[in-house]
N, C-alpha and C. Protein backbone atom coordinates (compact mmCIF):
# COMPACT_ATOMS: atom_id res chain seq x y z
N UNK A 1 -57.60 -57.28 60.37
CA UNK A 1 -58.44 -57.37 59.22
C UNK A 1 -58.79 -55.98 58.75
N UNK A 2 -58.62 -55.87 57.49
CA UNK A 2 -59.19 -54.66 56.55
C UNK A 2 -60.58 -54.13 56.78
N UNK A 3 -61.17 -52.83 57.29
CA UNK A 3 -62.34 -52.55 57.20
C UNK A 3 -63.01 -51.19 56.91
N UNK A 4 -63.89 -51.37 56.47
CA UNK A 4 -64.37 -49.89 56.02
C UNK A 4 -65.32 -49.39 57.34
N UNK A 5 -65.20 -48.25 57.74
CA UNK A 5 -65.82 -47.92 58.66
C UNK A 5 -66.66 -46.38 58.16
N UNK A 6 -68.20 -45.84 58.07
CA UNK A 6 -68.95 -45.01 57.32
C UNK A 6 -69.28 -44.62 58.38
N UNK A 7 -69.88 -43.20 58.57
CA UNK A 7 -71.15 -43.04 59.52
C UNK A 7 -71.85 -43.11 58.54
N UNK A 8 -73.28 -43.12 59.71
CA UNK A 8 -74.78 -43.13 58.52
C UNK A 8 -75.71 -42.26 59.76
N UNK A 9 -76.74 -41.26 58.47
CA UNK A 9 -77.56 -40.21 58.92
C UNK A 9 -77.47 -39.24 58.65
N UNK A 10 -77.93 -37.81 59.13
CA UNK A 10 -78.03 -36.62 58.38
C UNK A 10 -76.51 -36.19 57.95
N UNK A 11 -76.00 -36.19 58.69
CA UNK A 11 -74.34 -35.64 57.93
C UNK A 11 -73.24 -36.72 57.41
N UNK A 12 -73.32 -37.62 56.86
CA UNK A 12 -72.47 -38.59 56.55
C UNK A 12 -70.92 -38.33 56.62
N UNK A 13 -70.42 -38.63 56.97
CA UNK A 13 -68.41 -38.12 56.63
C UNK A 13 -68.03 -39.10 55.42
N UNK A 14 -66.70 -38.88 55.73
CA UNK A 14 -66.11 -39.99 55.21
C UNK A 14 -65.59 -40.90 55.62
N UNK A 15 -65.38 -42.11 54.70
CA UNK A 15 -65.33 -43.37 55.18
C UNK A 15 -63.50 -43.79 55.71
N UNK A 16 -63.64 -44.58 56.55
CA UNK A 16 -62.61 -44.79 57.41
C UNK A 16 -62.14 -46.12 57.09
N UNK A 17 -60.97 -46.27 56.08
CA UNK A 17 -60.44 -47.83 56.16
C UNK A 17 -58.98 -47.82 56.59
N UNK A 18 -58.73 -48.88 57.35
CA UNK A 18 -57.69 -49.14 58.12
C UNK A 18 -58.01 -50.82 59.01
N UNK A 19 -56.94 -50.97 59.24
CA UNK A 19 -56.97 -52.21 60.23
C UNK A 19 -58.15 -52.41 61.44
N UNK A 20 -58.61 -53.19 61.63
CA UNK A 20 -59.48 -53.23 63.09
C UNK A 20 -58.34 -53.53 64.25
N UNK A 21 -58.62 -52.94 65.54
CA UNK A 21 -57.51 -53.17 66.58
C UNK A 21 -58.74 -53.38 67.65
N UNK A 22 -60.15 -53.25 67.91
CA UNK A 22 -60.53 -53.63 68.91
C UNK A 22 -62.11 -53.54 68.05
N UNK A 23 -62.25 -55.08 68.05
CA UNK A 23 -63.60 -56.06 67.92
C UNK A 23 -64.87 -54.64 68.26
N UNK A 24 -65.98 -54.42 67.41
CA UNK A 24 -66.71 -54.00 68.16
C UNK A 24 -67.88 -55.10 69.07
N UNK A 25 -67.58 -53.71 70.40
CA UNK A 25 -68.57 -54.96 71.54
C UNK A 25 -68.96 -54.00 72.18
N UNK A 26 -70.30 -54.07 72.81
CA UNK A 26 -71.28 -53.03 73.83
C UNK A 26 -70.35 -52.86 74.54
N UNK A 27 -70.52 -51.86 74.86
CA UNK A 27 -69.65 -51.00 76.09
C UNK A 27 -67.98 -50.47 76.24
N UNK A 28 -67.63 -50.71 74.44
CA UNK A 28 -65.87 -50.91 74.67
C UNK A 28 -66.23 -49.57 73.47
N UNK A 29 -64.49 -49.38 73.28
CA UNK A 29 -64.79 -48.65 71.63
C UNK A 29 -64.64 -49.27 70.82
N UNK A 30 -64.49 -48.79 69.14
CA UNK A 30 -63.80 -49.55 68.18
C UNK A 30 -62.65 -48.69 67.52
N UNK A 31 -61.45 -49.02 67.42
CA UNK A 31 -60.20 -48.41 67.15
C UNK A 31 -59.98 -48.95 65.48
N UNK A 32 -59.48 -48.31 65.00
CA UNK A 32 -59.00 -48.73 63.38
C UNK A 32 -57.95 -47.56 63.17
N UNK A 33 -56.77 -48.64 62.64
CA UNK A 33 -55.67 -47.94 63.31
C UNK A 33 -55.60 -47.51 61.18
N UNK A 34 -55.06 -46.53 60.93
CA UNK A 34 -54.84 -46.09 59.66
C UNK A 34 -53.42 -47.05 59.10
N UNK A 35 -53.16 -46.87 57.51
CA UNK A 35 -52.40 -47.70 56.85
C UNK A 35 -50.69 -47.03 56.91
N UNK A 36 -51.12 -45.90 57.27
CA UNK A 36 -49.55 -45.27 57.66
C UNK A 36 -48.81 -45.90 59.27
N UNK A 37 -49.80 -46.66 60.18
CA UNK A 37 -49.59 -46.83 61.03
C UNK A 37 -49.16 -45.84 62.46
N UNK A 38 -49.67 -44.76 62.05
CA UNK A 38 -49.38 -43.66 63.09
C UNK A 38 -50.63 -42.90 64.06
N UNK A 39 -51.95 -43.51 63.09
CA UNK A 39 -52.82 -42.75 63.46
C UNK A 39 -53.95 -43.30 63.47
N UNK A 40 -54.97 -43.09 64.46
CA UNK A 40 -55.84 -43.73 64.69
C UNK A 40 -57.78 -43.44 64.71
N UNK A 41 -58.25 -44.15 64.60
CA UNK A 41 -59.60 -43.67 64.97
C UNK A 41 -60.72 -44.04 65.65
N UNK A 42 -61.21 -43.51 66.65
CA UNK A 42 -61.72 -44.14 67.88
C UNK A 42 -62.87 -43.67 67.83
N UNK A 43 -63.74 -44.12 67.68
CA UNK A 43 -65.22 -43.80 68.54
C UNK A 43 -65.81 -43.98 69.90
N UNK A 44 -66.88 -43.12 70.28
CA UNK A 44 -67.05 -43.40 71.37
C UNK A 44 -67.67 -44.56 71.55
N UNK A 45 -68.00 -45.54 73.31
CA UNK A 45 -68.73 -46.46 73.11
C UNK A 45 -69.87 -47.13 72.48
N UNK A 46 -70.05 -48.53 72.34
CA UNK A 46 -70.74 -48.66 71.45
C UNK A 46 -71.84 -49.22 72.77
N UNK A 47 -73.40 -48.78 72.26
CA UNK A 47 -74.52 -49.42 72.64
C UNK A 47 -75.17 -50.03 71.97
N UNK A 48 -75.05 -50.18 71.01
CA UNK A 48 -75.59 -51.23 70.07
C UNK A 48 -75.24 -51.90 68.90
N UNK A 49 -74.96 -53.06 68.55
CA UNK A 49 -74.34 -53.97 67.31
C UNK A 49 -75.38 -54.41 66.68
N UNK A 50 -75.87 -54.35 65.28
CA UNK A 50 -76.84 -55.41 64.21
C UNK A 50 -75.56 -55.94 63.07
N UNK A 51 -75.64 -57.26 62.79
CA UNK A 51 -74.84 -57.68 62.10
C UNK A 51 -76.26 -58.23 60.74
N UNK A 52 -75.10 -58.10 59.63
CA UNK A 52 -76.37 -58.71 58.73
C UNK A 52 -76.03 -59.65 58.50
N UNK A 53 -76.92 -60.77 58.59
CA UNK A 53 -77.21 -62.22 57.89
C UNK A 53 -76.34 -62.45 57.09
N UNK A 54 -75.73 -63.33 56.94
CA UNK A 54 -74.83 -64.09 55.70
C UNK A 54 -73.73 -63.15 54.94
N UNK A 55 -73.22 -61.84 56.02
CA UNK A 55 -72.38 -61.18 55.24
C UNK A 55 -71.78 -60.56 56.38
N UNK A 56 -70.64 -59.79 56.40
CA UNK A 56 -70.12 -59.38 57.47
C UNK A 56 -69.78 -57.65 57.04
N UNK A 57 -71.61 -57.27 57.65
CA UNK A 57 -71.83 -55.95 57.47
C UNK A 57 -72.24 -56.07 59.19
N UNK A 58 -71.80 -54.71 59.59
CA UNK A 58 -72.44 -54.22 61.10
C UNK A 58 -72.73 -53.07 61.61
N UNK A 59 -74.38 -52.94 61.45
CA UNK A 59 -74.24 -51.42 62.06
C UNK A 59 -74.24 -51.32 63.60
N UNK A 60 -73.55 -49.88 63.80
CA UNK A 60 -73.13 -49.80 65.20
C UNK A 60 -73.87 -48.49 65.66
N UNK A 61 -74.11 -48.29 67.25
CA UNK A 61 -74.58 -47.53 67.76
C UNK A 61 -73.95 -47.01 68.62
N UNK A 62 -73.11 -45.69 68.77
CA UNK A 62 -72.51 -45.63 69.48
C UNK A 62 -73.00 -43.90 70.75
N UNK A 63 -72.56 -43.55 71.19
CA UNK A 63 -72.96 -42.34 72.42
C UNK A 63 -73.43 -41.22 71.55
N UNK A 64 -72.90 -41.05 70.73
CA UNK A 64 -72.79 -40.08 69.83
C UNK A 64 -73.32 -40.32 68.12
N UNK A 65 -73.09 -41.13 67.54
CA UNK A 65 -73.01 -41.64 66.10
C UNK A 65 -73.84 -42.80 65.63
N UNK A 66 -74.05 -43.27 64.80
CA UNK A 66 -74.25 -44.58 63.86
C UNK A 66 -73.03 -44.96 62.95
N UNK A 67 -72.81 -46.00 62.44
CA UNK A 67 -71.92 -46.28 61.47
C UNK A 67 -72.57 -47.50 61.14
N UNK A 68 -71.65 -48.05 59.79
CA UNK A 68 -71.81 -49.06 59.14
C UNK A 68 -70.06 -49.28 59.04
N UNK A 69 -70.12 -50.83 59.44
CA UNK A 69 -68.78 -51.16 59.39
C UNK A 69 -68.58 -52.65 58.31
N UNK A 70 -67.82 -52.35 57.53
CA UNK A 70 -67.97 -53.59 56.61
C UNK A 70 -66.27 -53.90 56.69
N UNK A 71 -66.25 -55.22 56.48
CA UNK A 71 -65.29 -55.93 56.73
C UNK A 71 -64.89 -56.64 55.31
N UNK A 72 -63.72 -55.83 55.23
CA UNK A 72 -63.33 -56.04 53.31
C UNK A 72 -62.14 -57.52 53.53
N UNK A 73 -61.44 -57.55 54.51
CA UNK A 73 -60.42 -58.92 53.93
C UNK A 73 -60.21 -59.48 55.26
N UNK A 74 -60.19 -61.02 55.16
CA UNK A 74 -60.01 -61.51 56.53
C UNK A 74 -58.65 -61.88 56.48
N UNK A 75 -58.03 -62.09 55.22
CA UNK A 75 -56.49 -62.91 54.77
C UNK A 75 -55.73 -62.16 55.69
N UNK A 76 -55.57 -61.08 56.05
CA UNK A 76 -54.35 -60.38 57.06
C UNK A 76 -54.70 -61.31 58.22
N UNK A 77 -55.87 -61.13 59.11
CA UNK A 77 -56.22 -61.89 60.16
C UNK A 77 -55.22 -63.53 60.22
N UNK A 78 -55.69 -64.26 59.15
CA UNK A 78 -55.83 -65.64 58.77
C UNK A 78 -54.27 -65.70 58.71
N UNK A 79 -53.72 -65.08 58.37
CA UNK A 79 -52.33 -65.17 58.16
C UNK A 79 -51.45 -64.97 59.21
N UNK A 80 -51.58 -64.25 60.21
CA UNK A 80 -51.22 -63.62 61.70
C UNK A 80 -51.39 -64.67 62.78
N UNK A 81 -52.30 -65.34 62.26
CA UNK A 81 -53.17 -66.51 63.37
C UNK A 81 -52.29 -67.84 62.61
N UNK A 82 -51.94 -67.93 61.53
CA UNK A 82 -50.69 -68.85 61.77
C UNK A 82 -49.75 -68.94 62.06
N UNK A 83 -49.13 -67.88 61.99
CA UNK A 83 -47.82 -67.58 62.81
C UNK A 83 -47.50 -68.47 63.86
């Protein structure tokens, strides 16, 4: 699935869209692999997940960072899973 991945706080970067390759979950990382397929981006573990209500926004807490991860298309997912 398609996702935008931001930090949030005093230095903001830039935003990171690419595929999701590993779910964020306490204690793992989250990988989003880029659209060239060669390259990747990993953060460190995560200690904390807030998802918002009725939309599939999630901020994350990780060793180092904050982010906001929004989840732009599920159709790649949905389509893979019929296969």
């Amino acid at each position: 699935m398609e996702v935008v991945l931001r930090k949030v706080g005093r230095k903001p970067g830039r935003a990171v869209v690419g595929r999701l390759l590993r779910a964020p979950r306490k204690g793992s990382v989250v990988v989003i692999e880029f659209a060239d397929g060669l390259h990747e981006y990993v953060t460190t573990p995560v200690k904390r997940i807030l998802r918002l209500a009725g939309r599939e926004v999630y901020y994350l807490q990780t060793a180092n960072s904050r982010y906001r991860l929004e989840v732009r298309s599920d159709e790649a997912a949905l389509l893979e899973a019929a296969r």
